[in-house]
Protein backbone atom coordinates (compact mmCIF):
# COMPACT_ATOMS: atom_id res chain seq x y z
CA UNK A 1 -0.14 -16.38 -5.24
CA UNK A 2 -1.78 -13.05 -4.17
CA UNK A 3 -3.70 -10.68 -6.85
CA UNK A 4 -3.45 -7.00 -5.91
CA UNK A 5 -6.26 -4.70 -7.23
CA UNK A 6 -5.51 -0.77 -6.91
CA UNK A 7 -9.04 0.39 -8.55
CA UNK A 8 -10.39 -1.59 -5.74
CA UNK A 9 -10.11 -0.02 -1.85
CA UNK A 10 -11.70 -0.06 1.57
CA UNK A 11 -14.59 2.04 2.76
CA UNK A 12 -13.39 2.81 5.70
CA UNK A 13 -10.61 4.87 5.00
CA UNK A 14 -9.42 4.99 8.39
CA UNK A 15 -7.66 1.91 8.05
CA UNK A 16 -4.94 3.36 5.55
CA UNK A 17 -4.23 6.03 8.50
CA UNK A 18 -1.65 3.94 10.15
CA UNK A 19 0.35 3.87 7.19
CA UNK A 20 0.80 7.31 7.10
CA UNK A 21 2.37 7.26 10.46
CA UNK A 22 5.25 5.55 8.95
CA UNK A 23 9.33 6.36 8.68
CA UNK A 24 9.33 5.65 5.45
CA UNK A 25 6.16 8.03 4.46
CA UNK A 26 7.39 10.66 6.92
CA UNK A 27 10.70 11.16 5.50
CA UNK A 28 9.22 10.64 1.51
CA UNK A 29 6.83 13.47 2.73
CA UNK A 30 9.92 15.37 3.88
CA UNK A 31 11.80 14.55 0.70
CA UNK A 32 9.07 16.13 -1.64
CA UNK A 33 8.94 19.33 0.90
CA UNK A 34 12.49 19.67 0.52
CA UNK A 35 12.65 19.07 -3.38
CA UNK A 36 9.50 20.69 -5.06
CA UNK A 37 11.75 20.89 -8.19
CA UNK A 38 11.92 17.17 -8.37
CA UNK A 39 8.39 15.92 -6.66
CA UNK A 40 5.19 17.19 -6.97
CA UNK A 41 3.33 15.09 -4.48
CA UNK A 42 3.68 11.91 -1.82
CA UNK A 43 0.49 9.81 -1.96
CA UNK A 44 -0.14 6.16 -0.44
CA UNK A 45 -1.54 3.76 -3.18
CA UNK A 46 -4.82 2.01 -2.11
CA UNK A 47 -5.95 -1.32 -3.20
CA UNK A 48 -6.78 -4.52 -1.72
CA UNK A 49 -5.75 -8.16 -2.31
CA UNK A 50 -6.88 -11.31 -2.67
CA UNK A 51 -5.15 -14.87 -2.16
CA UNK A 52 -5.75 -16.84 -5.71
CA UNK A 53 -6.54 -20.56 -6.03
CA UNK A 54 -2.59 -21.28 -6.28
CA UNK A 55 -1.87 -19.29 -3.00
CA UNK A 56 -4.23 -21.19 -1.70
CA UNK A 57 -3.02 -24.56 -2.64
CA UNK A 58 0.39 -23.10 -1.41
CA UNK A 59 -0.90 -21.74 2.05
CA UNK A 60 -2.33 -25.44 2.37
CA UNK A 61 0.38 -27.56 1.54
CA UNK A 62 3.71 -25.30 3.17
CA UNK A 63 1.41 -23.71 5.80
């Protein structure tokens, strides 16, 4: 349906910066903090995604 590509992101890098505002990144960047033995880092994975020829067909049929 969808096709996610992670060597692929946006420029504008601003737009991940809302994502790092969220619960579940705050307390995963707590988590780390709190457990260096365990984690060495938090990090968002960047990418973008694209709606493939079935998605499509699916968007335009259930939609």
């Amino acid at each position: 349906m969808v096709e996610i590509n992670h060597v692929l992101s946006l420029t504008d890098q601003s737009t991940y910066t809302p994502y790092e505002s969220l619960v579940a990144y705050q307390e995963g960047r707590l988590e780390v903090a709190n457990n260096p033995d365990k984690y060495s880092r938090i990090e968002l994975s960047k990418g973008m995604f694209s709606i493939t020829p079935l998605g499509e067909r699916f968007r335009e049929i259930c939609l």
